[in-house]
Protein backbone atom coordinates (compact mmCIF):
# COMPACT_ATOMS: atom_id res chain seq x y z
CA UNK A 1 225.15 121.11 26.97
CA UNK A 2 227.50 121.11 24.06
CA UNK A 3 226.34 124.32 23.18
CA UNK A 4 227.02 125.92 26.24
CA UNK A 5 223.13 125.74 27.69
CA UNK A 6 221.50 123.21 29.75
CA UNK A 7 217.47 122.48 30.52
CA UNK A 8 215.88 122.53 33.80
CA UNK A 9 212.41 123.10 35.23
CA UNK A 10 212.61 126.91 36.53
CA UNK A 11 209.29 126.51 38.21
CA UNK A 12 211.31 124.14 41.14
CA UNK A 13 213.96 126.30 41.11
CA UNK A 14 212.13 128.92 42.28
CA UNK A 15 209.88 127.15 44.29
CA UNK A 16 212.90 125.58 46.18
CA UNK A 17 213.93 128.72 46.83
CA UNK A 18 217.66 128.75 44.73
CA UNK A 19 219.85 131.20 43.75
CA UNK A 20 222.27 131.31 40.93
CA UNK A 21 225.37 133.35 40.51
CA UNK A 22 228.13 132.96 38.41
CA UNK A 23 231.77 134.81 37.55
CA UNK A 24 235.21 134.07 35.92
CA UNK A 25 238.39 134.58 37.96
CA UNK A 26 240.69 137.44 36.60
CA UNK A 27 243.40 133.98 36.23
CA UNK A 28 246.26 136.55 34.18
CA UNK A 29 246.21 138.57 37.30
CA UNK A 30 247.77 135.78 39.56
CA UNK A 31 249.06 132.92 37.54
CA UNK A 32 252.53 134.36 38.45
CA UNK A 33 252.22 135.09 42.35
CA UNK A 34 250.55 131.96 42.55
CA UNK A 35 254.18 130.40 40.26
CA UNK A 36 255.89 132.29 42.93
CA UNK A 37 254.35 130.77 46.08
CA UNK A 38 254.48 126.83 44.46
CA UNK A 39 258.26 127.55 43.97
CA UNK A 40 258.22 128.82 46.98
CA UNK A 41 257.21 126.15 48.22
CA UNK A 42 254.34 127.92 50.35
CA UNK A 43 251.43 126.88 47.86
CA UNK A 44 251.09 123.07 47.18
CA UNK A 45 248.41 122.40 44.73
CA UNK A 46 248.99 118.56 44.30
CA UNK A 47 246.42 117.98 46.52
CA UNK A 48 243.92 118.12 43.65
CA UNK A 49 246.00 116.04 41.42
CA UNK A 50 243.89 112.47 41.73
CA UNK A 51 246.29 111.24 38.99
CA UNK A 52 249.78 111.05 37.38
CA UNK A 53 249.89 109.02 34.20
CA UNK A 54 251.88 108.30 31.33
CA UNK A 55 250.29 110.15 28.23
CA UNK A 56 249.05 106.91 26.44
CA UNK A 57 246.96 106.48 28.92
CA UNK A 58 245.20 110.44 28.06
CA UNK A 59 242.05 108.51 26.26
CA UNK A 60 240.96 106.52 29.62
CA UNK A 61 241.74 109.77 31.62
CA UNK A 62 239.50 111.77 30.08
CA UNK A 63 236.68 108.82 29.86
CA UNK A 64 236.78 108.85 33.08
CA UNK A 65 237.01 112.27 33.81
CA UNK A 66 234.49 113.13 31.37
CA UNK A 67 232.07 110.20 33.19
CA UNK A 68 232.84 111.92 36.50
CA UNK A 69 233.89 109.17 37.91
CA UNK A 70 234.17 109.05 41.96
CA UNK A 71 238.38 109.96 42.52
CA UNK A 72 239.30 111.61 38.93
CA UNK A 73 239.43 115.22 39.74
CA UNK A 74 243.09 116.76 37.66
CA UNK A 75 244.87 114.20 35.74
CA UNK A 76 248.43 115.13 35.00
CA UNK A 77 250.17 113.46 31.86
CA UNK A 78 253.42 112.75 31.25
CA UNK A 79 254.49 112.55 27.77
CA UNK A 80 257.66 110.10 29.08
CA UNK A 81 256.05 107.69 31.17
């Protein structure tokens, strides 16, 4: 997976009947309405924030983020407690 490619047995994929689709959002092209509406108050995106913790605490964050752990979803960390 490190290298961007992961194994699976294609034979059950098809036979189960899956699709796969994939695509990047265009992010440059609404990173600033999106600024606009959360200082507007009309977006509020904290609902994915599962965390707020000091930034010594980064190297168990991402352990545990990394380890998917049930409740770690966005960590934000702040460099001053």
């Amino acid at each position: 997976m490190k290298r961007g490619q992961i194994a699976f047995d294609i034979g059950n994929f098809f036979f189960k009947g899956l699709r796969m689709g994939s695509g990047q959002a265009n992010v440059k092209a609404y990173n600033r309405e999106l600024r606009d509406l959360i200082h507007a108050e009309r977006a509020k995106p904290s609902f994915l924030v599962s965390h707020r913790l000091p930034l010594e605490k980064a190297p168990d964050a991402y352990k545990n983020f990394d380890e998917r752990r049930r409740g770690w979803t966005k960590v934000i960390l702040k460099p001053n407690g």
